[in-house]
Protein backbone atom coordinates (compact mmCIF):
# COMPACT_ATOMS: atom_id res chain seq x y z
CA UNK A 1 2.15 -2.51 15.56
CA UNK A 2 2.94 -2.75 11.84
CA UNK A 3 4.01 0.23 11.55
CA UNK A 4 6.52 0.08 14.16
CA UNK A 5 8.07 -3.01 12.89
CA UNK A 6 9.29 -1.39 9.85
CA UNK A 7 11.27 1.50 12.02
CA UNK A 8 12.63 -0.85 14.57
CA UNK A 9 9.98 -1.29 17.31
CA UNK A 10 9.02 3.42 17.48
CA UNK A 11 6.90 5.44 15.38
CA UNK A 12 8.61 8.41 14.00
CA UNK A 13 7.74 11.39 15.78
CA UNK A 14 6.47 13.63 13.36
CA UNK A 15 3.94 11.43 11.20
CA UNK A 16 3.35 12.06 7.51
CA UNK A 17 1.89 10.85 4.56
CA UNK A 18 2.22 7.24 3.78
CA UNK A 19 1.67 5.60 0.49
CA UNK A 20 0.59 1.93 -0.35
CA UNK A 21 1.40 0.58 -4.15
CA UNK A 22 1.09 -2.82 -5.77
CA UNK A 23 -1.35 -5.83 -5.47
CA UNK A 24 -2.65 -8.56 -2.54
CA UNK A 25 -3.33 -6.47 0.03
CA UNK A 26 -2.91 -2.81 -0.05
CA UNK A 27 -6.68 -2.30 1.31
CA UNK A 28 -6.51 -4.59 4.26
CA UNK A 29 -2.98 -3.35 5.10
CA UNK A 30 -4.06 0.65 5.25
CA UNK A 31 -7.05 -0.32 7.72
CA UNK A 32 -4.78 -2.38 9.79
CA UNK A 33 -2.11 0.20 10.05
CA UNK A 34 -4.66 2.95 10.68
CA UNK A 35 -6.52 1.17 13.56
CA UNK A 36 -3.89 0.31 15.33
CA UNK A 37 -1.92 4.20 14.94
CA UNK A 38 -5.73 4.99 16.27
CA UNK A 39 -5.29 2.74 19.23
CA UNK A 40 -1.99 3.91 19.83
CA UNK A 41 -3.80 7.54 20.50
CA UNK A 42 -2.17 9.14 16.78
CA UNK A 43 -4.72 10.77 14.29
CA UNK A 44 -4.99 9.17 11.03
CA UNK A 45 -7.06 9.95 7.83
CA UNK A 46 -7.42 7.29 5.44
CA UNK A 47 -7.87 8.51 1.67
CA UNK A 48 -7.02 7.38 -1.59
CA UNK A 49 -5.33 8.98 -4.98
CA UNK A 50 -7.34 6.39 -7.14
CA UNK A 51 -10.46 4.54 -6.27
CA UNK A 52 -11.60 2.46 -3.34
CA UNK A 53 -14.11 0.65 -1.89
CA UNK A 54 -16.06 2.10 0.59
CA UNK A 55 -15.28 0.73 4.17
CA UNK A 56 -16.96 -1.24 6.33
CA UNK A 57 -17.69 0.16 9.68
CA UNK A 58 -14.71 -2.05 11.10
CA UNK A 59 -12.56 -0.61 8.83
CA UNK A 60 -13.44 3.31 9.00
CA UNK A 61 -16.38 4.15 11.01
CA UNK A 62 -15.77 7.84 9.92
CA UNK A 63 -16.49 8.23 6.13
CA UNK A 64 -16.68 11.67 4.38
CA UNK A 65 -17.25 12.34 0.88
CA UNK A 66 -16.56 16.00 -0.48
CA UNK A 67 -14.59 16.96 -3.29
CA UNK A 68 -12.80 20.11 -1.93
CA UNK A 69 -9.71 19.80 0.78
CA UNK A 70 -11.20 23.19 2.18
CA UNK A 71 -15.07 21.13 2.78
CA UNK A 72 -13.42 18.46 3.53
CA UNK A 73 -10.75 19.30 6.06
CA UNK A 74 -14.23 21.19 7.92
CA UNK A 75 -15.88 17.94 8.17
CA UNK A 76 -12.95 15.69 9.21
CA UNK A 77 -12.56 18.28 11.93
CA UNK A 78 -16.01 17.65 12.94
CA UNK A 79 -15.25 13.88 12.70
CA UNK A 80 -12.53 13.74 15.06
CA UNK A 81 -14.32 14.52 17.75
CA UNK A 82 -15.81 11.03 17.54
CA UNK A 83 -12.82 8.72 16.35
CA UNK A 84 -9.35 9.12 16.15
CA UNK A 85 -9.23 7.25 12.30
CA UNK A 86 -11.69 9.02 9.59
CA UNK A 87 -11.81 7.81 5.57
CA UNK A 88 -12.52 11.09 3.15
CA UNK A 89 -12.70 10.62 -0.85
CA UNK A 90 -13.59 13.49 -3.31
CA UNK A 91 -16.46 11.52 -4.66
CA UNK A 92 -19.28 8.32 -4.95
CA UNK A 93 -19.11 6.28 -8.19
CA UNK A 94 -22.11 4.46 -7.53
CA UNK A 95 -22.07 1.82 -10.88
CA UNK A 96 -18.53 1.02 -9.31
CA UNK A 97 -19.44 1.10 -5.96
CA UNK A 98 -16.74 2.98 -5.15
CA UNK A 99 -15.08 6.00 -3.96
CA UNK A 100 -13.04 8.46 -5.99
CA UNK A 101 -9.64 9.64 -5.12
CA UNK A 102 -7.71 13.13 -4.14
CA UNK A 103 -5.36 14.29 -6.68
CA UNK A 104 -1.76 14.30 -4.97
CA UNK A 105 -2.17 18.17 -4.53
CA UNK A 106 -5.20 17.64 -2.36
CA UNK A 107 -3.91 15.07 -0.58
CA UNK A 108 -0.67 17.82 0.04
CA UNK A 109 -3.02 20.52 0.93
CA UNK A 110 -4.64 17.78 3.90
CA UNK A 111 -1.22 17.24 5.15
CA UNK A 112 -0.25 20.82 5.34
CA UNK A 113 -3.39 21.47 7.21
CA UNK A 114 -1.64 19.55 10.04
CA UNK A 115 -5.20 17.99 11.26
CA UNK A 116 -4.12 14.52 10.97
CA UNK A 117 -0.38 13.19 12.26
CA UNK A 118 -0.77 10.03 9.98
CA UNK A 119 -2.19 10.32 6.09
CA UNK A 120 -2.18 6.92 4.67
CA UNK A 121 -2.91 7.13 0.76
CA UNK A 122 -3.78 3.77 -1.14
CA UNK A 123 -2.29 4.93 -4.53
CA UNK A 124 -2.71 2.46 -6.95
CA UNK A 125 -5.28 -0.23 -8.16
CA UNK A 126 -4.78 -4.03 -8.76
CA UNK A 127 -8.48 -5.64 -9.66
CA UNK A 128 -8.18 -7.96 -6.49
CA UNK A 129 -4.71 -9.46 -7.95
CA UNK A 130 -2.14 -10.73 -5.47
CA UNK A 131 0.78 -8.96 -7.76
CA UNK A 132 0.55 -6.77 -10.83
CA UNK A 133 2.69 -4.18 -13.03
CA UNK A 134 1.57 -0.54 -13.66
CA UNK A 135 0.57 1.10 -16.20
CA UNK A 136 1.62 4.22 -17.77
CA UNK A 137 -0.81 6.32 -15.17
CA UNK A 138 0.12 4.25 -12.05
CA UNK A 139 0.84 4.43 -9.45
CA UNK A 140 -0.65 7.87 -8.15
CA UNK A 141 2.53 8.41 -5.27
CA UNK A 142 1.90 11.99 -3.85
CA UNK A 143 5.28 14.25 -3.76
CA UNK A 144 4.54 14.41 -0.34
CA UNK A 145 4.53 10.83 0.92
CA UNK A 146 7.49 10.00 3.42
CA UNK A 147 7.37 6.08 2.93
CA UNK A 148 5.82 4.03 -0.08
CA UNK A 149 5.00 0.75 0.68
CA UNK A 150 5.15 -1.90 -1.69
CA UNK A 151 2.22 -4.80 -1.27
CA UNK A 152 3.10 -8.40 -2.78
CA UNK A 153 0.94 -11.23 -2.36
CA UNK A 154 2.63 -14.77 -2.32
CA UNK A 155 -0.26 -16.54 -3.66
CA UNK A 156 0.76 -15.38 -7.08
CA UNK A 157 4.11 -17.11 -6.00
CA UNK A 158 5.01 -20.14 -8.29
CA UNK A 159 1.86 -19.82 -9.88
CA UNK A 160 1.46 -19.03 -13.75
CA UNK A 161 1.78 -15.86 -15.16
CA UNK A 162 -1.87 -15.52 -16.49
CA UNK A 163 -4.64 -12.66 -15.84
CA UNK A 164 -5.99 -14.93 -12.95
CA UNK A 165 -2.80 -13.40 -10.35
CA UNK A 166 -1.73 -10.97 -11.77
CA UNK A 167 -2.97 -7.80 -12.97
CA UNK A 168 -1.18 -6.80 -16.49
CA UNK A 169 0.64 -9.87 -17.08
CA UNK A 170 1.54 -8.81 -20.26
CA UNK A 171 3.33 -5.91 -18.81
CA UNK A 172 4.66 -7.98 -15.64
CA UNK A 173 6.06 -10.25 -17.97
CA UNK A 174 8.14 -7.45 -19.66
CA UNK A 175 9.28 -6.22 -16.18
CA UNK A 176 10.36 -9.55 -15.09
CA UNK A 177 11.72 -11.05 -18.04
CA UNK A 178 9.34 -14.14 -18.30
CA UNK A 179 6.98 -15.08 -20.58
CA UNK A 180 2.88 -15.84 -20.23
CA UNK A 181 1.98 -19.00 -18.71
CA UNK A 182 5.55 -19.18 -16.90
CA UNK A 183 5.38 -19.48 -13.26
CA UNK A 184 6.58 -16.47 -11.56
CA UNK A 185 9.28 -17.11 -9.58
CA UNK A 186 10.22 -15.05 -6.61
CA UNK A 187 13.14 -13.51 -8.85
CA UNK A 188 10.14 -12.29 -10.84
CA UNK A 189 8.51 -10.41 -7.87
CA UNK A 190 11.81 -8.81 -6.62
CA UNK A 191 12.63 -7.67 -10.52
CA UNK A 192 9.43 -5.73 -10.84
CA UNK A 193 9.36 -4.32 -7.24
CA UNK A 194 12.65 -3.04 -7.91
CA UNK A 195 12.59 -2.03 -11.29
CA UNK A 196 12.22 1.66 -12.28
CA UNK A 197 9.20 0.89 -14.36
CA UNK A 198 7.60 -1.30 -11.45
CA UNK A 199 5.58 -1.04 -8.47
CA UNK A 200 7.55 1.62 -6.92
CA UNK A 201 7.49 3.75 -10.01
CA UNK A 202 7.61 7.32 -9.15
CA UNK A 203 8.17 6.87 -5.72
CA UNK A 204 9.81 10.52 -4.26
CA UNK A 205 13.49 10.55 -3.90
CA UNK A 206 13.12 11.23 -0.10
CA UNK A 207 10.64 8.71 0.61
CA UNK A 208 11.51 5.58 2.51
CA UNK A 209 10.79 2.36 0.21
CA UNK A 210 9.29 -0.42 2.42
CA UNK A 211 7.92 -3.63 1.10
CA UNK A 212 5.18 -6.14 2.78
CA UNK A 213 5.11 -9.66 1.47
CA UNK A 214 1.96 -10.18 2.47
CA UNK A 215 -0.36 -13.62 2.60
CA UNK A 216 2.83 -15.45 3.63
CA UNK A 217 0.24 -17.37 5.88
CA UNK A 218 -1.01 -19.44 3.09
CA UNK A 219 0.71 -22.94 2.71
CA UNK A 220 4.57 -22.42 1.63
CA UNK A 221 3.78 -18.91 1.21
CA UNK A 222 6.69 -18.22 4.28
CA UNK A 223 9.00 -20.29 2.41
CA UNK A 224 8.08 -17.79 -1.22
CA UNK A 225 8.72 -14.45 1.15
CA UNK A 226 11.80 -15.42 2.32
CA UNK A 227 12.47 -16.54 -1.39
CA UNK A 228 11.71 -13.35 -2.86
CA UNK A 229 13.67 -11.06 -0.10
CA UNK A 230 17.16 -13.30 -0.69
CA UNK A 231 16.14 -12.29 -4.64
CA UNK A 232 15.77 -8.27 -3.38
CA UNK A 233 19.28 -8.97 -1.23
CA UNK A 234 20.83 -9.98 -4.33
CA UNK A 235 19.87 -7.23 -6.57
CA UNK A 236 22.08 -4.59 -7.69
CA UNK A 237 19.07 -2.16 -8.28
CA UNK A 238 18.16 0.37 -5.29
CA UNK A 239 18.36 -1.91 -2.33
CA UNK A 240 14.27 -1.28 -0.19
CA UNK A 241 14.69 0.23 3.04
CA UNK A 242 12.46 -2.22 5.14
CA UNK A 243 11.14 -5.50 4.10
CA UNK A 244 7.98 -7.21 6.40
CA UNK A 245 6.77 -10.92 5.78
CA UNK A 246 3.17 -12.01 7.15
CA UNK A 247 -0.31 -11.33 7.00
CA UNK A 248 -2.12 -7.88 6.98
CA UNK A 249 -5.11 -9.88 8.12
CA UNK A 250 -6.56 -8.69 11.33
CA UNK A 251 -4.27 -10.15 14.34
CA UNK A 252 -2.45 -11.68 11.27
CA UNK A 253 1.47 -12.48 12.17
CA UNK A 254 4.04 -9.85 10.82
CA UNK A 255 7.59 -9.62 11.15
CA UNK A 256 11.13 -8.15 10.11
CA UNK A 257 12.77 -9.98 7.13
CA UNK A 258 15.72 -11.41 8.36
CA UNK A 259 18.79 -11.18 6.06
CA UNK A 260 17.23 -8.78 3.83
């Protein structure tokens, strides 16, 4: 279980709220995690502080749409009678084809209502980019969450620093200290994972920072993880609580960073 890798093999005991940031993965990751807390007999609701795809019936077979906590908290009730794992989002954006996020206070007012043990939020947005730099609005990290995890994908790993891999490369650039059409070295991931104005940005003081190098299954994509957590090791910024290398792919490979 994914989730139990990053605490040492256990889930804590008294769930919480659980938010995903960054690029490469944060979708994929939030359905694997939530399946298998299902499996594992936990309650999870899947939501979403900015905007999301809806998911396929693999991912959540439990999908509901109100823009309330109050009307929604009713039907997720109702929900959990059938699965364990339910999606909600406060809205449809059909020329997107997606749906809208909770404001963090929502997404506080779910937790308190102490239906669900797990809340995993995907709280930012990366236009299908393996890596990417926030903006001024991002990412949208409820008070609440207990761990923020960080999503890098390695593909963007030696590859140049253009709009193809990463989303705001301008502002990447900035954060990392290289320049457009570079190739971003690992030093460049670790720099804007760690810096104040990066990935993490406005994570809570409290909240456990976790990072997933994810797509390390892609040819010398191992060798780029490992890369990038010696460059997080050396740091002298806020050292990351947990780091995890592998693939959020379903029955993809994950593991502890060692050294890190």
């Amino acid at each position: 279980m994914i989730l139990g890798k990053f605490y040492g093999g256990r889930l804590p005991q008294a769930g919480g709220v659980i938010s995903l940031v960054g690029a490469g993965g944060k979708t994929t990751l939030m359905f694997r995690i939530a399946r298998e807390l299902a499996a594992a007999g936990e309650t999870v609701l899947t939501t979403t502080t900015t905007r999301i795809y809806r998911p396929e019936p693999v991912q959540s077979a439990q999908v509901v749409v109100a823009a309330e906590p109050a009307a929604a908290l009713a039907q997720l009730a109702h929900r959990l009678r059938r699965s364990r794992h339910v999606t909600a989002a406060a809205g449809w954006i059909p020329e997107a084809g997606k749906l809208a996020g909770y404001p963090p206070e929502s997404v506080a007012a779910m937790r308190a209502a102490g239906l669900f043990r797990w809340i995993l939020v995907e709280a930012d947005g990366a236009a299908g980019r393996p890596l990417k730099a926030p903006a001024a609005h991002e990412p949208v990290i409820p008070a609440c969450s207990g761990w923020v995890i960080a999503v890098a994908g390695m593909a963007a790993v030696g590859r140049p620093l253009d709009a193809r891999w990463v989303f705001r490369p301008e502002r990447f650039g900035a954060l990392a200290g290289i320049s457009a059409g570079e190739p971003v070295n690992p030093e460049a991931v670790a720099a804007v994972l760690l810096h104040p104005d990066g990935i993490m940005k406005g994570c809570p003081p409290e909240a456990a920072r976790c990072v997933f190098l994810n797509q390390a299954d892609l040819p010398g994509a191992a060798e780029a993880a490992r890369a990038v957590c010696a460059a997080l090791a050396r740091s002298i910024c806020d050292p990351v609580d947990r780091i995890l290398i592998g693939s959020a792919a379903e029955n993809g490979t994950v593991a502890p960073a060692e050294g890190c």
